[in-house]
Every structure is written in C-alpha cells, then in structure tokens.
C-alpha atoms as a PDB file:
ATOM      1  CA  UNK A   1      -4.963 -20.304  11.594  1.00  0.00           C
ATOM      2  CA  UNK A   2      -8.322 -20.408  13.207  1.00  0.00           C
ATOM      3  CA  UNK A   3     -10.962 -22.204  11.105  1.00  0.00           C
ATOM      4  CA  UNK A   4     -13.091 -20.441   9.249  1.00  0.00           C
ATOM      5  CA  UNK A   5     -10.603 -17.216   9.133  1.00  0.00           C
ATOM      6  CA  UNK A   6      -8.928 -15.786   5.673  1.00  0.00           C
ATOM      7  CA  UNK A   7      -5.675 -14.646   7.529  1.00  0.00           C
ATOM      8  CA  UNK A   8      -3.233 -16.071  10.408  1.00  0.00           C
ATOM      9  CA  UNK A   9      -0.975 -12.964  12.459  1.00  0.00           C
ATOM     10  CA  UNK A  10       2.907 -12.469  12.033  1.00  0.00           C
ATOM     11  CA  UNK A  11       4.684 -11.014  14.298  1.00  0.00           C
ATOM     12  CA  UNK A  12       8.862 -10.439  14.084  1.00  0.00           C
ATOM     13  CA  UNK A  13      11.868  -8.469  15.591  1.00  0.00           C
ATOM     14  CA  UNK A  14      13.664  -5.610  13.641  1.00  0.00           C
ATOM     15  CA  UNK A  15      17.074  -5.002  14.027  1.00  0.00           C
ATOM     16  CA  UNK A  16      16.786  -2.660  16.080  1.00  0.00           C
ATOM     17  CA  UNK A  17      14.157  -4.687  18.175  1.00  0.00           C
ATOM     18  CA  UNK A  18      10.606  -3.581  17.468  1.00  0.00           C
ATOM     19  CA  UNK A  19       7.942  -5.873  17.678  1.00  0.00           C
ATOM     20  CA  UNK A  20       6.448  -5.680  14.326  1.00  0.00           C
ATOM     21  CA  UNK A  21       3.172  -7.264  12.476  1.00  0.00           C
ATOM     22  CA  UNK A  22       1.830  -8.744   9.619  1.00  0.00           C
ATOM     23  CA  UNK A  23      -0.934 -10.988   8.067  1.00  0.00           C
ATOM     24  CA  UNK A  24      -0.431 -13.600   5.801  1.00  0.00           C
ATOM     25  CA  UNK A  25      -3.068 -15.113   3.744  1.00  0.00           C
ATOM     26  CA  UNK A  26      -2.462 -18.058   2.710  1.00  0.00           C
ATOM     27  CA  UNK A  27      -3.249 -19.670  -1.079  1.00  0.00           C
ATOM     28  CA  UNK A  28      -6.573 -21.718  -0.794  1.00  0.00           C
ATOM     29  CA  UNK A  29      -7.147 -22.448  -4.341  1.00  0.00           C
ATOM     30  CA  UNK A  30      -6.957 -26.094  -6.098  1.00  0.00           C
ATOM     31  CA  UNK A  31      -5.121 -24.378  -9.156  1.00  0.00           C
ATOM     32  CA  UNK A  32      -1.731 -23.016  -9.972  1.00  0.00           C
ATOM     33  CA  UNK A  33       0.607 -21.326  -6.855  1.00  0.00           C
ATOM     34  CA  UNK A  34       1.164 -17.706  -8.233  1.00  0.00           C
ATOM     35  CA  UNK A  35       4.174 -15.905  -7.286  1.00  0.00           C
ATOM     36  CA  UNK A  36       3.897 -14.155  -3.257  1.00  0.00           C
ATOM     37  CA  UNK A  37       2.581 -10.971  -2.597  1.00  0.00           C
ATOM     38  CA  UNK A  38       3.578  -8.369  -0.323  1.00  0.00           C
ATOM     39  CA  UNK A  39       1.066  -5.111   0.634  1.00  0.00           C
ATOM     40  CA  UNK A  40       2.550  -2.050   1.856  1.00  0.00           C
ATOM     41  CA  UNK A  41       0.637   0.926   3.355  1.00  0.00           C
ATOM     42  CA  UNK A  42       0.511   4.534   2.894  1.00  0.00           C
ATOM     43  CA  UNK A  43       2.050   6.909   5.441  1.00  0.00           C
ATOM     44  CA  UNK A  44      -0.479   6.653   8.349  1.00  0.00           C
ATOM     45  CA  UNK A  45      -2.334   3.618   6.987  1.00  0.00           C
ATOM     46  CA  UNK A  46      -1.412  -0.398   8.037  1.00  0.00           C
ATOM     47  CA  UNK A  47      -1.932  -3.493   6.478  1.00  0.00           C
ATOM     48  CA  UNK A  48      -5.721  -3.971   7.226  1.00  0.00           C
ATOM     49  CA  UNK A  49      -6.190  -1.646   4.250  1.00  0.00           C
ATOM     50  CA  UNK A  50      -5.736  -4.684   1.438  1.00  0.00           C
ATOM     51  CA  UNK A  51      -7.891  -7.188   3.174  1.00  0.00           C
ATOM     52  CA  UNK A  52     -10.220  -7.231   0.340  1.00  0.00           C
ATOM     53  CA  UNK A  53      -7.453  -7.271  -2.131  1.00  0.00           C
ATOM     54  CA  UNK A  54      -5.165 -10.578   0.115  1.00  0.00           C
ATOM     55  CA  UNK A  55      -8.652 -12.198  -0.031  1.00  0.00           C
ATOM     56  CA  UNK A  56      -9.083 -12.106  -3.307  1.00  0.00           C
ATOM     57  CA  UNK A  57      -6.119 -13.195  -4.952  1.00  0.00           C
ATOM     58  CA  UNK A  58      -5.550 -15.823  -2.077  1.00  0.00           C
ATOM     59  CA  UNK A  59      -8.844 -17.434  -2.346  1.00  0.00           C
ATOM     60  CA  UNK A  60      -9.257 -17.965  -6.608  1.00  0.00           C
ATOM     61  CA  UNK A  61      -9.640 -21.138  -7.586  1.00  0.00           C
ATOM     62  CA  UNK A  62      -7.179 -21.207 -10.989  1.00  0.00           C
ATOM     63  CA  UNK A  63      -4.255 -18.922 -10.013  1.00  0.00           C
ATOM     64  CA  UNK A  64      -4.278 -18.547  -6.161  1.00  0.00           C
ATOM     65  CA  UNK A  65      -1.060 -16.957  -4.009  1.00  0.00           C
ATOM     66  CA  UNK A  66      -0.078 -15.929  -0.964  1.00  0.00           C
ATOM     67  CA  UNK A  67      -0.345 -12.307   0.367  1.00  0.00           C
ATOM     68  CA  UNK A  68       1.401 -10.478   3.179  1.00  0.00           C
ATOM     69  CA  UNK A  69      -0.115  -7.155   4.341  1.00  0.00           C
ATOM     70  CA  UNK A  70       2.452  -5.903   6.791  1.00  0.00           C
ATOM     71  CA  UNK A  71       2.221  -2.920   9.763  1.00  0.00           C
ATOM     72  CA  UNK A  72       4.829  -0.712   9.783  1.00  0.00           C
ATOM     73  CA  UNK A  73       6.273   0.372  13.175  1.00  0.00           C
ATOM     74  CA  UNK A  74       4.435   2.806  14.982  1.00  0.00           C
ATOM     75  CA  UNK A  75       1.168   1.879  12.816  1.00  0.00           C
ATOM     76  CA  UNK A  76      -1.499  -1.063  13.426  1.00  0.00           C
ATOM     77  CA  UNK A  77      -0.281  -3.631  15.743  1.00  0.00           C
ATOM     78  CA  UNK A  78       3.151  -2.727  15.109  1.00  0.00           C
ATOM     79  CA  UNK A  79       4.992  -1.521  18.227  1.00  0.00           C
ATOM     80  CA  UNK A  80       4.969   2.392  18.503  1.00  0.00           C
ATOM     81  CA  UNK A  81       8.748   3.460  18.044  1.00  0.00           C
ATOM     82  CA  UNK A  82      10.332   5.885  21.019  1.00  0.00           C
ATOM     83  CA  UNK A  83      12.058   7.640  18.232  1.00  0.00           C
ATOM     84  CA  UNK A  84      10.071   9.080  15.860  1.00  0.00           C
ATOM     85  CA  UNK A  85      13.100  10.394  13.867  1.00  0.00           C
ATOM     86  CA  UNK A  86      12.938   6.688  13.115  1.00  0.00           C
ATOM     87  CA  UNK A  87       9.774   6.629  11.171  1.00  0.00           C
ATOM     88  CA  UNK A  88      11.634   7.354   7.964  1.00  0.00           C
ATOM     89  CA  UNK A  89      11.166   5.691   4.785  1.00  0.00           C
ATOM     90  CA  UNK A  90      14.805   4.430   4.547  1.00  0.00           C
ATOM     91  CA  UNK A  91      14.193   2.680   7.988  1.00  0.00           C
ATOM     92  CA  UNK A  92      10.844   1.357   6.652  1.00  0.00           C
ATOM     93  CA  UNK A  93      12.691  -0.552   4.328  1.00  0.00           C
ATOM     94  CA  UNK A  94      14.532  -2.031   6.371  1.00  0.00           C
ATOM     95  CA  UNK A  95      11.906  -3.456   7.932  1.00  0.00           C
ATOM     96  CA  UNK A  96      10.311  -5.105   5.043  1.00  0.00           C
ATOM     97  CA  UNK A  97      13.550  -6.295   3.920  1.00  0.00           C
ATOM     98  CA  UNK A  98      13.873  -7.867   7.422  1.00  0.00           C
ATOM     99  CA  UNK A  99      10.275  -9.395   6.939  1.00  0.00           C
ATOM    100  CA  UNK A 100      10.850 -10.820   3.706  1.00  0.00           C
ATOM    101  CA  UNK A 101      14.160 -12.528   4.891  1.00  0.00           C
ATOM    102  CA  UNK A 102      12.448 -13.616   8.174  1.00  0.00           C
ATOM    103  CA  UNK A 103       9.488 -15.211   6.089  1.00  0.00           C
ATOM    104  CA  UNK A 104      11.836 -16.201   3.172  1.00  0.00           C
ATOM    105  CA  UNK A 105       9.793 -14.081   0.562  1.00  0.00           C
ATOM    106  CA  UNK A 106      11.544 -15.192  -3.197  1.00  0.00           C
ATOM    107  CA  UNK A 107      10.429 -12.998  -6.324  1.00  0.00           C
ATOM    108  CA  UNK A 108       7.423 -11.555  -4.444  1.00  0.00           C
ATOM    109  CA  UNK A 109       5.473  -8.691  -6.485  1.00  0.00           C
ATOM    110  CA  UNK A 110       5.101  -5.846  -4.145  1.00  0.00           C
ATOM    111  CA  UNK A 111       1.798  -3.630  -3.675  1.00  0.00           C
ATOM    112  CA  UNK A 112       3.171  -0.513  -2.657  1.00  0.00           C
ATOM    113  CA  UNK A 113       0.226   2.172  -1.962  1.00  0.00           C
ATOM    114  CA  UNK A 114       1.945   6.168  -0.891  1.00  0.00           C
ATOM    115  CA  UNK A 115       4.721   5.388   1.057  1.00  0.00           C
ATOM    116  CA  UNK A 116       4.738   1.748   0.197  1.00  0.00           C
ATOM    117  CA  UNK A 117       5.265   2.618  -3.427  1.00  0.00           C
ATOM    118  CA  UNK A 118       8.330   4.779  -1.973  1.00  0.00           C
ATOM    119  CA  UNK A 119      10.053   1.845  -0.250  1.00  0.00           C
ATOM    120  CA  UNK A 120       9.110  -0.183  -3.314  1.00  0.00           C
ATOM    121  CA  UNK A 121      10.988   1.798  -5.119  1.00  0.00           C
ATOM    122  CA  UNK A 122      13.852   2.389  -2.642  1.00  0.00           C
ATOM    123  CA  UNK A 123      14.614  -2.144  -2.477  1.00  0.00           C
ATOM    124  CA  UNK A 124      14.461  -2.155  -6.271  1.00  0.00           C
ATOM    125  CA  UNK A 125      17.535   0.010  -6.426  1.00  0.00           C
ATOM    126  CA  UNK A 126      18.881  -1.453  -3.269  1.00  0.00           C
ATOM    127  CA  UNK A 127      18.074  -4.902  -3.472  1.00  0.00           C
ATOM    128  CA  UNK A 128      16.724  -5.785  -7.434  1.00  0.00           C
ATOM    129  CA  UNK A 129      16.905  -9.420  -6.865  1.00  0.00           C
ATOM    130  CA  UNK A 130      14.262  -8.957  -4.109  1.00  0.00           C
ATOM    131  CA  UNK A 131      11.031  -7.933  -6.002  1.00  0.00           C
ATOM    132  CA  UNK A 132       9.689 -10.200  -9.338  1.00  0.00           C
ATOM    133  CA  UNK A 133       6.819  -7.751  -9.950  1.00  0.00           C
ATOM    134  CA  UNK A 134       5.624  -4.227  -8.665  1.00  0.00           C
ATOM    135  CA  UNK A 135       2.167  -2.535  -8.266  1.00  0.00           C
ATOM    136  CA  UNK A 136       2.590   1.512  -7.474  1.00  0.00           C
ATOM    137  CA  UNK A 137      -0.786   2.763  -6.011  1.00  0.00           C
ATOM    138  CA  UNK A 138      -1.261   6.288  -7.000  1.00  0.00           C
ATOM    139  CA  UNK A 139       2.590   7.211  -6.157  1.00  0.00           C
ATOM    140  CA  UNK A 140       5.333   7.679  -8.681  1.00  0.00           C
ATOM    141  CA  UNK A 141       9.152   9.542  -8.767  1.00  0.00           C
ATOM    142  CA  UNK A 142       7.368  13.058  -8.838  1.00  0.00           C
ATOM    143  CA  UNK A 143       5.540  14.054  -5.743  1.00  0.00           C
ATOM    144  CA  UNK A 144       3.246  16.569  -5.808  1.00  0.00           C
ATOM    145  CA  UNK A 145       3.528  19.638  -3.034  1.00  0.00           C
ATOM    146  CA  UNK A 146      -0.329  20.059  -2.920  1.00  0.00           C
ATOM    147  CA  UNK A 147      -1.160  16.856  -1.718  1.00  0.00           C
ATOM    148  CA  UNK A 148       1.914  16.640   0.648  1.00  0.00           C
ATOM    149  CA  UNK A 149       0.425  20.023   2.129  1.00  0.00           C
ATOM    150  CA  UNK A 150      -3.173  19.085   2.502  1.00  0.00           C
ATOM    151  CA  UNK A 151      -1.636  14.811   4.191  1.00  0.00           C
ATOM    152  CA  UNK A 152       0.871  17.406   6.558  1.00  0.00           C
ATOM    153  CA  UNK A 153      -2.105  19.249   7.765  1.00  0.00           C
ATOM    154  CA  UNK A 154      -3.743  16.394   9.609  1.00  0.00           C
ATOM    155  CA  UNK A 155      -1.268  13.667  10.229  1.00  0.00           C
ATOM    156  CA  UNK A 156      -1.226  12.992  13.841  1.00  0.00           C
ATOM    157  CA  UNK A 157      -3.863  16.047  14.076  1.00  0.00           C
ATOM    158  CA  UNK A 158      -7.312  14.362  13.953  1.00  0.00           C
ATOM    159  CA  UNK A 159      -9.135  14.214  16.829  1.00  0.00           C
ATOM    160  CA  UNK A 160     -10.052  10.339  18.269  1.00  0.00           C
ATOM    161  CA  UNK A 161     -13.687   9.819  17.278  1.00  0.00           C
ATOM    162  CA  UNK A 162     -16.259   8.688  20.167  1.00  0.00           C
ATOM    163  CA  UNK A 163     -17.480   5.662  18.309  1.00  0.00           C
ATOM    164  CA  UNK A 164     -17.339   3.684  14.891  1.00  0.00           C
ATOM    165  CA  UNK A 165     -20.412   5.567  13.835  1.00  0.00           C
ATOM    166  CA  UNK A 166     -18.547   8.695  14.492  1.00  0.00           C
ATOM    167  CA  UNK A 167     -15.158   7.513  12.625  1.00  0.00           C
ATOM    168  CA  UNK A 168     -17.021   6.448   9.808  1.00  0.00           C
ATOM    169  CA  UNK A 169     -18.175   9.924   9.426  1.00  0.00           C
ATOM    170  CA  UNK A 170     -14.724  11.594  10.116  1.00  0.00           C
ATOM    171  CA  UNK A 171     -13.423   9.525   7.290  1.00  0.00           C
ATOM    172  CA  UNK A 172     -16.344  10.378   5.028  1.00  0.00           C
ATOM    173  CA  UNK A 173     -15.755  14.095   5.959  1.00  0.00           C
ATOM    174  CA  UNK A 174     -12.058  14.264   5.781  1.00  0.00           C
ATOM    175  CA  UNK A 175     -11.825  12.247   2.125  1.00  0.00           C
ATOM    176  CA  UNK A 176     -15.326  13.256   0.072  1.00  0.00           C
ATOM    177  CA  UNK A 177     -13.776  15.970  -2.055  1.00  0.00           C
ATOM    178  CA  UNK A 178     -11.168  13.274  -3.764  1.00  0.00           C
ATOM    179  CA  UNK A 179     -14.106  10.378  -3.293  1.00  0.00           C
ATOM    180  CA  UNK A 180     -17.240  11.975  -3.989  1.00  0.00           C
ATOM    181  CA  UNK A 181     -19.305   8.429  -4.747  1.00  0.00           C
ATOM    182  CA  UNK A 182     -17.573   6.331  -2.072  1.00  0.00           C
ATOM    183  CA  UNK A 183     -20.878   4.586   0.194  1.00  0.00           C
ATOM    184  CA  UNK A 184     -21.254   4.986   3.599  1.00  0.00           C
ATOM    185  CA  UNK A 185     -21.007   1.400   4.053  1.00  0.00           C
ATOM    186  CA  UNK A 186     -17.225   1.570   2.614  1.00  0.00           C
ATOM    187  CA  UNK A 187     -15.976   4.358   4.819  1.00  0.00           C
ATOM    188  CA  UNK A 188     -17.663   2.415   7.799  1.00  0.00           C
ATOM    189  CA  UNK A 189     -14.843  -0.236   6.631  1.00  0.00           C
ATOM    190  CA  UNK A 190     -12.293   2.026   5.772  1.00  0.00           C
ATOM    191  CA  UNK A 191     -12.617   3.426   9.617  1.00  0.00           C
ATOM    192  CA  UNK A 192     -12.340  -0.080  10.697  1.00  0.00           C
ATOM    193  CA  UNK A 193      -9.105   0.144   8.598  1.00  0.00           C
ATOM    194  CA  UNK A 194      -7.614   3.206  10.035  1.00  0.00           C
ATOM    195  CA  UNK A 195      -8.353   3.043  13.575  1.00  0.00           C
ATOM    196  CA  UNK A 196      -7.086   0.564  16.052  1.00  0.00           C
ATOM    197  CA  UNK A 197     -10.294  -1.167  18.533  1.00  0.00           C
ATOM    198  CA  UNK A 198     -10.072  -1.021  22.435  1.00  0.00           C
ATOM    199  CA  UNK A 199     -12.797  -1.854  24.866  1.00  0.00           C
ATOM    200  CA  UNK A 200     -15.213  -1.988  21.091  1.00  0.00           C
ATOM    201  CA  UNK A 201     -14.054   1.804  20.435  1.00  0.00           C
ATOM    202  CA  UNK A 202     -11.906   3.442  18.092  1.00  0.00           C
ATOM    203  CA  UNK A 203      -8.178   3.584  19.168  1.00  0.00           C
ATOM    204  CA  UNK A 204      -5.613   5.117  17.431  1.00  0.00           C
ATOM    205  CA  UNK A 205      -3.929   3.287  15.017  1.00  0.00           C
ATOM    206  CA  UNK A 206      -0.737   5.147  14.286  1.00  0.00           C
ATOM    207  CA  UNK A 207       1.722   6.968  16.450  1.00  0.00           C
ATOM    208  CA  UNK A 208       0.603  11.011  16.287  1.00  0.00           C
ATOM    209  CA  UNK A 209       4.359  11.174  16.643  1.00  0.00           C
ATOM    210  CA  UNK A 210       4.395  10.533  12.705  1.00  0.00           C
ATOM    211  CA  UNK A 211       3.731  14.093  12.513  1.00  0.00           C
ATOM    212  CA  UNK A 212       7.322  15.192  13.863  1.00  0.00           C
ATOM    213  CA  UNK A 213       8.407  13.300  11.415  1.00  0.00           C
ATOM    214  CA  UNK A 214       6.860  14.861   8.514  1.00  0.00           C
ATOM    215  CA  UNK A 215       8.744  17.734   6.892  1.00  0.00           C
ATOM    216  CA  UNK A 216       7.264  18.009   3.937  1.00  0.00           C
ATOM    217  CA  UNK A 217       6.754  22.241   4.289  1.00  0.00           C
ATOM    218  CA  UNK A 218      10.679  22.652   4.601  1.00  0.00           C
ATOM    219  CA  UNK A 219      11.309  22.273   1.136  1.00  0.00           C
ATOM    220  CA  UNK A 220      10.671  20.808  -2.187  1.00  0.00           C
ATOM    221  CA  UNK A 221      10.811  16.595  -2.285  1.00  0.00           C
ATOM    222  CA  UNK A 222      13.235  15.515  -4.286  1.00  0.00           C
ATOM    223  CA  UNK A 223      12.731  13.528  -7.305  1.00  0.00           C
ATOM    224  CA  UNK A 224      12.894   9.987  -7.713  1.00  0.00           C
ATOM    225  CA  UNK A 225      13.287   9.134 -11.456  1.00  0.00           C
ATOM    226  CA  UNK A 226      16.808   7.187 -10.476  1.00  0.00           C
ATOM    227  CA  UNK A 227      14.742   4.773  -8.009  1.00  0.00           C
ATOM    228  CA  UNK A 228      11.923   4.449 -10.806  1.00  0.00           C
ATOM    229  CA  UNK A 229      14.131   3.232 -13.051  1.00  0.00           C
ATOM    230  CA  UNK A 230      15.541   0.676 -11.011  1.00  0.00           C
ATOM    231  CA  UNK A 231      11.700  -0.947 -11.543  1.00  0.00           C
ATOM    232  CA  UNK A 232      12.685  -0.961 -15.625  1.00  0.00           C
ATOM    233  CA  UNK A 233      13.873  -4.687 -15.298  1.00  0.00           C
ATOM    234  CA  UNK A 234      10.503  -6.030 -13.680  1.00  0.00           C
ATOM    235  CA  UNK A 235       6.820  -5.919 -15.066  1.00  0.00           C
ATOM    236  CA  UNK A 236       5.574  -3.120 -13.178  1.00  0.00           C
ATOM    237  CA  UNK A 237       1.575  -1.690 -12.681  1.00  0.00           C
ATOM    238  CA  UNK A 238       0.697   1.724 -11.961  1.00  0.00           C
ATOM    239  CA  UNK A 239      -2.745   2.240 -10.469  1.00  0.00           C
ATOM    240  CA  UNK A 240      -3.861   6.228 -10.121  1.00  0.00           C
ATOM    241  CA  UNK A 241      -6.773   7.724  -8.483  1.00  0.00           C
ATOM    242  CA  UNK A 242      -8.648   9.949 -11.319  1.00  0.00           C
ATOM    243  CA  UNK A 243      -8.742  12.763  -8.621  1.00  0.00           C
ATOM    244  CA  UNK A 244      -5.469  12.342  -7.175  1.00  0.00           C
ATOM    245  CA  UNK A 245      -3.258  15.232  -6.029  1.00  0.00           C
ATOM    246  CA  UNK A 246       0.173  13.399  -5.325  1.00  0.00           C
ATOM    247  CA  UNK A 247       0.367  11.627  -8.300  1.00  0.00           C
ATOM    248  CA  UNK A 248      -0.309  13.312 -12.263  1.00  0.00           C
ATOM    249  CA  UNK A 249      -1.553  11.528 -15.095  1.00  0.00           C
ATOM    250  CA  UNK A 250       1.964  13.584 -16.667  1.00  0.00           C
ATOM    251  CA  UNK A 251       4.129  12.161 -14.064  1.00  0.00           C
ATOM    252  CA  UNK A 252       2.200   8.585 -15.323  1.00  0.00           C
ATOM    253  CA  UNK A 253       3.081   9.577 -19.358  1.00  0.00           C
ATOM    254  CA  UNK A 254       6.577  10.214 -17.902  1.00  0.00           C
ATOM    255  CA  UNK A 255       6.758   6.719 -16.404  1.00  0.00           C
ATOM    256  CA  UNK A 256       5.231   4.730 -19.433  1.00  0.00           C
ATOM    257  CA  UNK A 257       7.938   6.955 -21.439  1.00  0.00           C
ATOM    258  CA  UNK A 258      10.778   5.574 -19.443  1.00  0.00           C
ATOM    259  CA  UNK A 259       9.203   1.596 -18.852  1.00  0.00           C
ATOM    260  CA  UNK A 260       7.175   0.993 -22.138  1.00  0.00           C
ATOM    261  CA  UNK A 261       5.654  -1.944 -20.689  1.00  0.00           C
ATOM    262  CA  UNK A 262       4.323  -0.522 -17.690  1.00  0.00           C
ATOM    263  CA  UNK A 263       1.143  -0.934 -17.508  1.00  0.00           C
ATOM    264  CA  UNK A 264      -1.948   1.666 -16.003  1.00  0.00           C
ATOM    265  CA  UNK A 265      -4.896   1.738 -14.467  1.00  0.00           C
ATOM    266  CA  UNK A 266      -6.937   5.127 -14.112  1.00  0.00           C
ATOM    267  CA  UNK A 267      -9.829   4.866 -10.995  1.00  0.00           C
ATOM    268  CA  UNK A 268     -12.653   6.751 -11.483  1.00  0.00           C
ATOM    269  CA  UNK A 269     -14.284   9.059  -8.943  1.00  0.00           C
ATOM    270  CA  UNK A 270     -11.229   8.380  -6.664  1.00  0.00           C
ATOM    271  CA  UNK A 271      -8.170  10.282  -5.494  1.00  0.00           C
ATOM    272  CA  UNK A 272      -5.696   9.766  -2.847  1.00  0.00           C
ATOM    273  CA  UNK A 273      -5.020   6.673  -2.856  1.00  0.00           C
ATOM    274  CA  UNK A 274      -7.278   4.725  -4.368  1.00  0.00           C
ATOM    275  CA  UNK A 275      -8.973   2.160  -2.093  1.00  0.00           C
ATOM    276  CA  UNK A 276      -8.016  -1.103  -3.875  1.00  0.00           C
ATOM    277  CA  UNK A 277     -11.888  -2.440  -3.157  1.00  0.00           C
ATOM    278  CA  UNK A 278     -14.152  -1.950  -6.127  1.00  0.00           C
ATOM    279  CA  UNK A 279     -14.302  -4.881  -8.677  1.00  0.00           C
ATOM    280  CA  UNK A 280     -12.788  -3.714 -11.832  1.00  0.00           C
ATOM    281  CA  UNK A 281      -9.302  -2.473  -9.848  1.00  0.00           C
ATOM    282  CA  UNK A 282      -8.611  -5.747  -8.215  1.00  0.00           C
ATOM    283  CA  UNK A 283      -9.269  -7.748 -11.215  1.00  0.00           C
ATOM    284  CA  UNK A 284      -6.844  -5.547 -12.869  1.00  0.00           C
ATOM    285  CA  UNK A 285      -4.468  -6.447 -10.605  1.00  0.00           C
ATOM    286  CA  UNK A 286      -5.274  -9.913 -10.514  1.00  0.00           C
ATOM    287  CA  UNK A 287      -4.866 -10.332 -14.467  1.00  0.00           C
ATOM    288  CA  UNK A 288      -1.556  -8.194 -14.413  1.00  0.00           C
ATOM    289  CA  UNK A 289      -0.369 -10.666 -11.574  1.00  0.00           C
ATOM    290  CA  UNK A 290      -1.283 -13.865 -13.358  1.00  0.00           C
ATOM    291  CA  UNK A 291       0.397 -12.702 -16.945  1.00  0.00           C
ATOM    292  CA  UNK A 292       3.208 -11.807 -15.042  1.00  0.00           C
ATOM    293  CA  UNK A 293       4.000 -14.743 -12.986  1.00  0.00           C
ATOM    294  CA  UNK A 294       7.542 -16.422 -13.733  1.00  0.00           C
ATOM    295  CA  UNK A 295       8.949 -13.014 -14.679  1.00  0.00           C
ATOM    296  CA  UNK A 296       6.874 -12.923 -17.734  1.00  0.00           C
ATOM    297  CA  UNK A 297       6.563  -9.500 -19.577  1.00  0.00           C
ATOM    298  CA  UNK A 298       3.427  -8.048 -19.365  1.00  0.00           C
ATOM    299  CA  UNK A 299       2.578  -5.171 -21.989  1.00  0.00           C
ATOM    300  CA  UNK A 300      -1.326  -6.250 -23.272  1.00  0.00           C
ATOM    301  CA  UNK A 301      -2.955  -3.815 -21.295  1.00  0.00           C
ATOM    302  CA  UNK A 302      -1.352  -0.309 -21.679  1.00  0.00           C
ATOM    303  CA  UNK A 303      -4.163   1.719 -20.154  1.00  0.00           C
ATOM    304  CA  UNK A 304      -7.373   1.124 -18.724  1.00  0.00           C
ATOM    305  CA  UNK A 305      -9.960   2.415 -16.464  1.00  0.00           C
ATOM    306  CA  UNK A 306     -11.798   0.853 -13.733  1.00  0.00           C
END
C-alpha cells in the first residue's frame, strides 16, 4: 500500500473467470483488532460508496478492524460480464463467497446496503458459519414495488454527464426528493462514487446492461422472511432511511418482532439508501460493531435516530 493512502486494491478470479475488485483497508489503530468487515453495494452502486465508513472504523485508535468494500461484476473496476443474465443476486453471492474464501474472511460482519443486504441475507441461509455480525442498509425481507418502479426507470437509462460538475448535479437532481438537505459538496462525492474516471471525466461505472437484467415490472418480488430469519442466530443492525420507499418502518417492526435483539437506526432527512457518511450513523455502527465483537449479543440500543 502506497504511503500515505487509507486503502490497498484487490483484485481476484470468479469461478467462472471474471476479473473482480475490491479494497481493503487495513486496521491502523494501537488498540484491540475488531472482528473484519465486509461492504456490499446496492444494485448499480460499487464499493467506493463506504470509503468514509472503511476509514473510519479502520483508522480508531481503541477498537480498529479491517474493512473490505468489494465491486461486483459489471460495476466499478470489476470486469463488465458478457452475460448480463448473469448479474443476478444468486451469482453475486457467489462472488463474495469466492472473495471471502480467496482472502480467508473468518466471522466477518457484513454491511449489506440494497442488494448487498439481499446477498447478506441469501449466505446466512446458505452459508451461517460465514457471517459473525450483519448491518442491513435500508433493505429488509419485504420489498417495496414503488421504489423498485421508480430504481427500474433509470437503471442503465441516465445519460453520461459532460463533467464532474455536471454529475454532481445529475445526482443532486435525480435523489433530492428522498434527500432534501444533502450539500452540494456530498453529492460532488457521491458522483465521484457512482461514476467511473477516464481521461479526468466521468465514465460509467456500471454495465447499462444491468437494466436487462432488471425485471422488477413482471411481477410482485417475493418475500424473504425465510432468508431473514436465517440472520436470528447473529447480532444483526438495521439502518433505514426516514424517507425510504423500499424499505417500511412496518417491515422494520416486523423484523424486531421476529429478532428481538435487532437493533435500528432511523436517518433523518434521508431515503434510498442512506449514505452511510454523516456522523451520528457511522458511530452507530461503530458502537454496534464493538459490543458485538466475539459474537457478543447486542440488544442496548433498540432504536435510535441519527
């Protein structure tokens, strides 16, 4: 890792040969080695979305770990897939269970944000032993139909903006209804997030060929209560955006009924999904990933908003 940097690149092979990527941050603190983390993205999104959150909990000096953010295929600096009926979720997992073999992950708490909360959920009925702690980010078993519709209507539809400037006002545009007090300054990061550079200009930074693979119109999603519950034997978080239109705060009563200890974090002023930058949120996380450490139970903070 080059001095002076908070992350080194990771790059492996999935089974089906894909060049894939990943950061890893690596724990700088003097104090105690916390349990692993591993990020996972939303549908279109990559790992670049958690670098404030990897720097953070990689760089404290009592309870420091390390954190993975990891590009799925066909997003970031993942390799672009020549079959997009391969961008599926059950595939996606896959992949991260490849990556946490390849980088012998143990008892890892996974940050799952959309989608990522999806395959989170999908390795702790396939796999338990894999995950020793979970963090959901505004996604849960019941998926709400309005907020598939409006993510369908622009997936591998926006147009390329002409410069950063120009992203960072696309993003502005395309999210202030859900994120009304979001600064400019943050969606000028957030577009640094989203889009891919080339030649110092926004490149795309997913396969538009995601859209084929969204169906979402076709039919009604199917629940995923049996996959939540497979997350009953691990301390589990659930962070939702106050203005969120995939995930309810009923869906979130629903889950708390089902894992008591679960705990939940309401953002303010946010929606879909909720950015993981602002103080309060990643300090919740932090103290839910500290008590939790060594499988310990965590049930002090039942709800909370940042």
């Amino acid at each position: 890792m080059t001095p002076g940097t908070t992350f080194e690149d990771v790059y492996y092979t999935s089974r089906d040969g894909l060049r894939l990527h990943a950061r890893r941050y690596p724990a700088t603190g003097e104090g105690t080695r916390g349990r692993p983390v591993l990020c996972l993205a939303g549908l279109t999104r990559n790992g670049r979305d958690f670098n404030d959150l990897a720097v953070a909990l990689s760089r404290r000096q009592n309870v420091s770990r390390t954190v993975y953010t990891l590009d799925y295929r066909g997003r970031g600096l993942s390799e672009f897939d020549p079959d997009w009926r391969n961008y599926a979720v059950q595939i996606e997992m896959l992949d991260v269970l490849d990556f946490i073999t390849a980088v012998g992950l143990h008892d890892a708490a996974l940050i799952g944000t959309s989608r990522g909360g999806l395959i989170t959920m999908l390795i702790a009925a396939a796999q338990p032993t894999a995950i020793g702690a979970a963090i959901l980010n505004d996604i849960g078993p019941v998926i709400e139909h309005e907020g598939l519709a409006r993510i369908s209507g622009y997936v591998g539809r926006v147009p390329l903006p002409i410069s950063w400037p120009d992203a960072a006002r696309m993003m502005r545009e395309l999210n202030r209804r859900h994120f009304p007090e979001v600064s400019d300054t943050v969606w000028e990061e957030a577009a640094r997030q989203w889009y891919n550079e080339k030649n110092g200009k926004p490149a795309p930074g997913y396969d538009s060929n995601l859209g084929n693979a969204l169906s979402v119109l076709d039919g009604p999603m199917p629940t995923l209560w049996p996959q939540f519950e497979a997350l009953k034997r691990i301390p589990l978080m659930v962070v939702r955006g106050e203005n969120s239109d995939i995930l309810t705060a009923e869906t979130v009563e629903e889950m708390q009924r089902r894992h008591p200890a679960m705990a939940t974090v309401t953002v303010a002023n946010q929606g879909h999904a909720p950015l993981l930058k602002d103080t309060a949120t990643v300090e919740a996380i932090r103290h839910f990933l500290t008590a939790t450490d060594s499988g310990r139970q965590y049930a002090s903070l039942a709800s909370a908003t940042a």
